[in-house]
Protein backbone atom coordinates (compact mmCIF):
# COMPACT_ATOMS: atom_id res chain seq x y z
CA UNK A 1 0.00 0.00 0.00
CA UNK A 2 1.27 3.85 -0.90
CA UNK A 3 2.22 5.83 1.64
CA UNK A 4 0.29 8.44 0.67
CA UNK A 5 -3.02 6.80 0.83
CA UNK A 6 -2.36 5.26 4.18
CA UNK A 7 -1.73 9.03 5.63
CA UNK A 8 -5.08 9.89 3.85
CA UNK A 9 -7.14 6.62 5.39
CA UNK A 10 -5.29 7.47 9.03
CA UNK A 11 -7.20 11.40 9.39
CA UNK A 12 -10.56 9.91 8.63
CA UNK A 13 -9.80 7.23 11.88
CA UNK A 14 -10.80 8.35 15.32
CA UNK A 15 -7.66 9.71 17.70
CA UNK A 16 -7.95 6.06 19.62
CA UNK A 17 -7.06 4.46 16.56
CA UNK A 18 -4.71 6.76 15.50
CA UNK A 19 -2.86 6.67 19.05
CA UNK A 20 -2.96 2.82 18.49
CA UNK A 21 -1.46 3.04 15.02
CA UNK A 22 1.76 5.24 16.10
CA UNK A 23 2.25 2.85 19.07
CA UNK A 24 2.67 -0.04 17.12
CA UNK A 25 4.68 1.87 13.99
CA UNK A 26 6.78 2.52 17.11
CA UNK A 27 7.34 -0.63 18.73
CA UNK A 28 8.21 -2.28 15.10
CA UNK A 29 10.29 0.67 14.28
CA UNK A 30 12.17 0.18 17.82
CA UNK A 31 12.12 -3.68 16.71
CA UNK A 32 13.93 -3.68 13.81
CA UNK A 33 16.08 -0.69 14.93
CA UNK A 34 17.41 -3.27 17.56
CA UNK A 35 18.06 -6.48 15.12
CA UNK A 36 20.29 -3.79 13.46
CA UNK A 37 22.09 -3.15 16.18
CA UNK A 38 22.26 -6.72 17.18
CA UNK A 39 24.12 -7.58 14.23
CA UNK A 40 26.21 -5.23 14.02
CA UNK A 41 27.34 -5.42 17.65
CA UNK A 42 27.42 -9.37 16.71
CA UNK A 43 30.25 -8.53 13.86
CA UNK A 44 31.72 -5.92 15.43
CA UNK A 45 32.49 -9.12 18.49
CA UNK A 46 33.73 -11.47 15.91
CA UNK A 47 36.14 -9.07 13.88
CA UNK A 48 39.18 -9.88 15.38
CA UNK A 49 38.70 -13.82 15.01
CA UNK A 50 38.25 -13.52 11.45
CA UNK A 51 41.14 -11.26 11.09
CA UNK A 52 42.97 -13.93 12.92
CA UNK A 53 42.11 -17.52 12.45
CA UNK A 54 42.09 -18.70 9.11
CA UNK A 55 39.85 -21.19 9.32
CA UNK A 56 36.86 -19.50 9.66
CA UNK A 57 37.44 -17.81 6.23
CA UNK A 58 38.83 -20.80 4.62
CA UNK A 59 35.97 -20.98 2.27
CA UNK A 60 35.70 -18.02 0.99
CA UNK A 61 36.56 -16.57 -2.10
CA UNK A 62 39.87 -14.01 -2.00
């Protein structure tokens, strides 16, 4: 669905649904926000054992 017409069918909803609709856009926005930062703290860990031990890399193409 456009963006647009969602922002046009959210004004013709009552504020209780509207207040419902931000809190969820929210919670997935806060969501995905923190998978993000999960996997980049996750490589950020694991850096300096693939700069260091070959074999975890030893399949990959160079």
């Amino acid at each position: 669905m456009e963006a647009a017409l969602i922002l046009r069918e959210i004004v013709k909803l009552p504020l209780s649904d509207k207040m419902l609709i931000l809190e969820k856009t929210i919670k997935s926005m806060r969501k995905e926000a923190g998978k993000k930062r999960s996997l980049a703290d996750g490589a950020k860990a694991l850096l300096e054992d693939y700069k260091t031990d070959k074999e975890l890399v030893a399949f990959t193409w160079s």
